[in-house]
Protein backbone atom coordinates (compact mmCIF):
# COMPACT_ATOMS: atom_id res chain seq x y z
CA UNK A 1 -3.93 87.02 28.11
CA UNK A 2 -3.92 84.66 24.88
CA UNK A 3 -1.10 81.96 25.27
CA UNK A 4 1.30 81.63 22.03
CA UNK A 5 4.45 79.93 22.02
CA UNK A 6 7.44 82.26 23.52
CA UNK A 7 4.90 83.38 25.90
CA UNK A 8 5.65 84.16 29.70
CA UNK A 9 3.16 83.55 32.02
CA UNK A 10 5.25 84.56 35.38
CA UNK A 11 8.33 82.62 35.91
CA UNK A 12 6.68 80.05 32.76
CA UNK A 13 8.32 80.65 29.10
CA UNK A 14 5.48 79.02 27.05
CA UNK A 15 6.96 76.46 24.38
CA UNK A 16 3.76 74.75 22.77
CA UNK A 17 0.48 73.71 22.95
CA UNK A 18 -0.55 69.93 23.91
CA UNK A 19 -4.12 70.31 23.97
CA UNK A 20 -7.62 71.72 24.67
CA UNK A 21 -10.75 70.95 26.23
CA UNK A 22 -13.84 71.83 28.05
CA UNK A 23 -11.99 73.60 31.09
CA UNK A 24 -9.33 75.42 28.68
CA UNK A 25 -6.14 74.75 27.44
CA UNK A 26 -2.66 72.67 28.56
CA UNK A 27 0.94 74.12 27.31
CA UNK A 28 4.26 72.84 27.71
CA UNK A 29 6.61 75.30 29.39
CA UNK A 30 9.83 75.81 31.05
CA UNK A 31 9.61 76.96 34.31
CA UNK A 32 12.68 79.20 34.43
CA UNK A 33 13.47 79.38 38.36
CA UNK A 34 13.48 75.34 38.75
CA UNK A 35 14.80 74.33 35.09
CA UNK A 36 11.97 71.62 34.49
CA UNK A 37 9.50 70.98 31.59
CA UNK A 38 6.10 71.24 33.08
CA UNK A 39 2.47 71.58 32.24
CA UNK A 40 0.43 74.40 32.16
CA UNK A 41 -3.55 74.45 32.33
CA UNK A 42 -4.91 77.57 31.77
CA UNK A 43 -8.47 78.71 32.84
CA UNK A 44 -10.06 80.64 30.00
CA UNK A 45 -10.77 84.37 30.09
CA UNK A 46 -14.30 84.24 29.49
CA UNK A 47 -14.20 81.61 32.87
CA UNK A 48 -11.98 83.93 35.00
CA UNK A 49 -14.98 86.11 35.42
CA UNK A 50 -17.23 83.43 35.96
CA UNK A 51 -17.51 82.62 40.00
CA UNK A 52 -18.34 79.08 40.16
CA UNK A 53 -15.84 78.22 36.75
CA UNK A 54 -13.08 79.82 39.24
CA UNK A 55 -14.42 77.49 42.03
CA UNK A 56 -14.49 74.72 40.30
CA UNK A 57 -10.56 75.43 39.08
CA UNK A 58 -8.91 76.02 42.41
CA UNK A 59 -11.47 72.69 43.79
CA UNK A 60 -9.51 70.99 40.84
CA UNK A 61 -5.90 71.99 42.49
CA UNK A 62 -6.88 71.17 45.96
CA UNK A 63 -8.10 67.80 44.91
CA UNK A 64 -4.60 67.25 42.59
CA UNK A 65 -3.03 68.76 45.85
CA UNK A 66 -4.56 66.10 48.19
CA UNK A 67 -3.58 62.84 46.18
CA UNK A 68 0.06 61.61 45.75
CA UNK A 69 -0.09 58.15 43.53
CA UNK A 70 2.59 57.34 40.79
CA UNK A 71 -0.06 57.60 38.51
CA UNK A 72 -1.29 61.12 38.89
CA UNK A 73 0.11 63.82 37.88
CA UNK A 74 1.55 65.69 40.69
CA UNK A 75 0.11 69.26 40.72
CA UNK A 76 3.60 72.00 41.62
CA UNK A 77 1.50 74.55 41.76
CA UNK A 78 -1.18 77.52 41.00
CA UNK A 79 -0.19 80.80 38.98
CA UNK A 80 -1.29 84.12 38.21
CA UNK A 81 0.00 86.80 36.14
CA UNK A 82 -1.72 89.76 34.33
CA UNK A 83 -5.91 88.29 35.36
CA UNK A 84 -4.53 84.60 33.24
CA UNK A 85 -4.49 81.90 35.42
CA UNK A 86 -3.33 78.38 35.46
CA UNK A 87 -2.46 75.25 37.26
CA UNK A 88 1.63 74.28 37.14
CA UNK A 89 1.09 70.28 36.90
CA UNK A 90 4.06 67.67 36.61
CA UNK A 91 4.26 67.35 32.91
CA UNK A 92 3.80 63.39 31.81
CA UNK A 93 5.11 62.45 28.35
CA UNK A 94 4.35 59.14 26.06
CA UNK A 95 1.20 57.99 24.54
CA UNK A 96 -1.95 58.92 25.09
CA UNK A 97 -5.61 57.20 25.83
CA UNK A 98 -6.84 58.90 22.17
CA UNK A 99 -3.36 57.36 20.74
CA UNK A 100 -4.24 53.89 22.00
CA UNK A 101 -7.27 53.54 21.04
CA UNK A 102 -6.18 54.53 17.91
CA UNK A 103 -4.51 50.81 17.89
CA UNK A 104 -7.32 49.58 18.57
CA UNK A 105 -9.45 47.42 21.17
CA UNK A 106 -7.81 47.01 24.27
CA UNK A 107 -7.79 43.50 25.45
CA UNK A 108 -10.22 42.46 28.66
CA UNK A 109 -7.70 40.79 30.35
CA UNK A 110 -5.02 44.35 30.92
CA UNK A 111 -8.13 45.17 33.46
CA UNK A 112 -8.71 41.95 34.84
CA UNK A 113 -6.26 42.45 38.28
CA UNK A 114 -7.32 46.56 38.06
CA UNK A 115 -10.43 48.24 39.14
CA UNK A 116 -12.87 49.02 37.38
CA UNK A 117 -12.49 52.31 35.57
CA UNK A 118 -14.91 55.50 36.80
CA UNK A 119 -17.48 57.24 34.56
CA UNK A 120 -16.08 60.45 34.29
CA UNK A 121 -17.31 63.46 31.60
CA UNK A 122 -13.98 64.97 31.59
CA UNK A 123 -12.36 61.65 30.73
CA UNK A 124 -12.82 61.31 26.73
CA UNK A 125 -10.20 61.09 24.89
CA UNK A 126 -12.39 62.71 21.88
CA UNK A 127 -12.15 66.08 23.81
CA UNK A 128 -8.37 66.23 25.75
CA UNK A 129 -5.54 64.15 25.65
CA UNK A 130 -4.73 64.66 29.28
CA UNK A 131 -4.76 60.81 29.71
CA UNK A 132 -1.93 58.54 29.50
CA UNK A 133 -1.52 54.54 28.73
CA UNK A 134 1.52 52.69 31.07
CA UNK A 135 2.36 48.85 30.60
CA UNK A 136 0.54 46.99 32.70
CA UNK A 137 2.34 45.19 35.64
CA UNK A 138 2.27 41.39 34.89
């Protein structure tokens, strides 16, 4: 099923899109039973067929599942409706890492009392914009 805005996707009216990458696409939507904005990552078609692309999309809920930190975004849930399927994640609002960069350099010193960041191929800002800058606790 190709996503458009004004799309259902079960209980999910589809309002826009807020980006794309590797793994498929993220929408806003309403989720009509709970009335809350939320995110919606949808697994391609072409990867819905594809064994370990599914594998590697319900790994990606269980690990969402098994962390709870105020700086994750809290996964609600995994839907299906008519062979589309997506992940129902807390939907975060505010600048992102591609918008901050933007700016840019950012200084040494807001990592300095932080670790180190992880080398992740998912993680550029280039591709998604599924990552989101905070102010840093003094």
């Amino acid at each position: 099923m190709a996503l458009s805005a004004g799309t259902c996707l079960g209980h999910y009216d589809v309002t826009s899109l807020l980006g794309e990458g590797g793994m498929g696409q993220v929408w806003q939507a309403t989720d009509t039973q709970l009335g809350r904005q939320v995110a919606l990552k949808i697994l391609p078609d072409a990867f819905a067929a594809d064994p370990d692309r599914l594998a590697r999309f319900t790994r990606e809920a269980q690990i969402l599942a098994s962390l709870n930190h105020p700086n994750i975004a809290a996964i609600h849930g995994i839907e299906e409706s008519e062979g589309t399927r997506a992940l129902v994640l807390e939907l975060v609002e505010g600048p992102t890492l591609a918008d901050r960069i933007a700016q840019g350099p950012i200084p040494k010193a807001a990592f300095s009392r932080h670790q180190p960041l992880t080398s992740d191929p998912e993680l550029r800002p280039s591709a998604n914009n599924n990552l989101f800058v905070f102010a840093l606790p003094e």
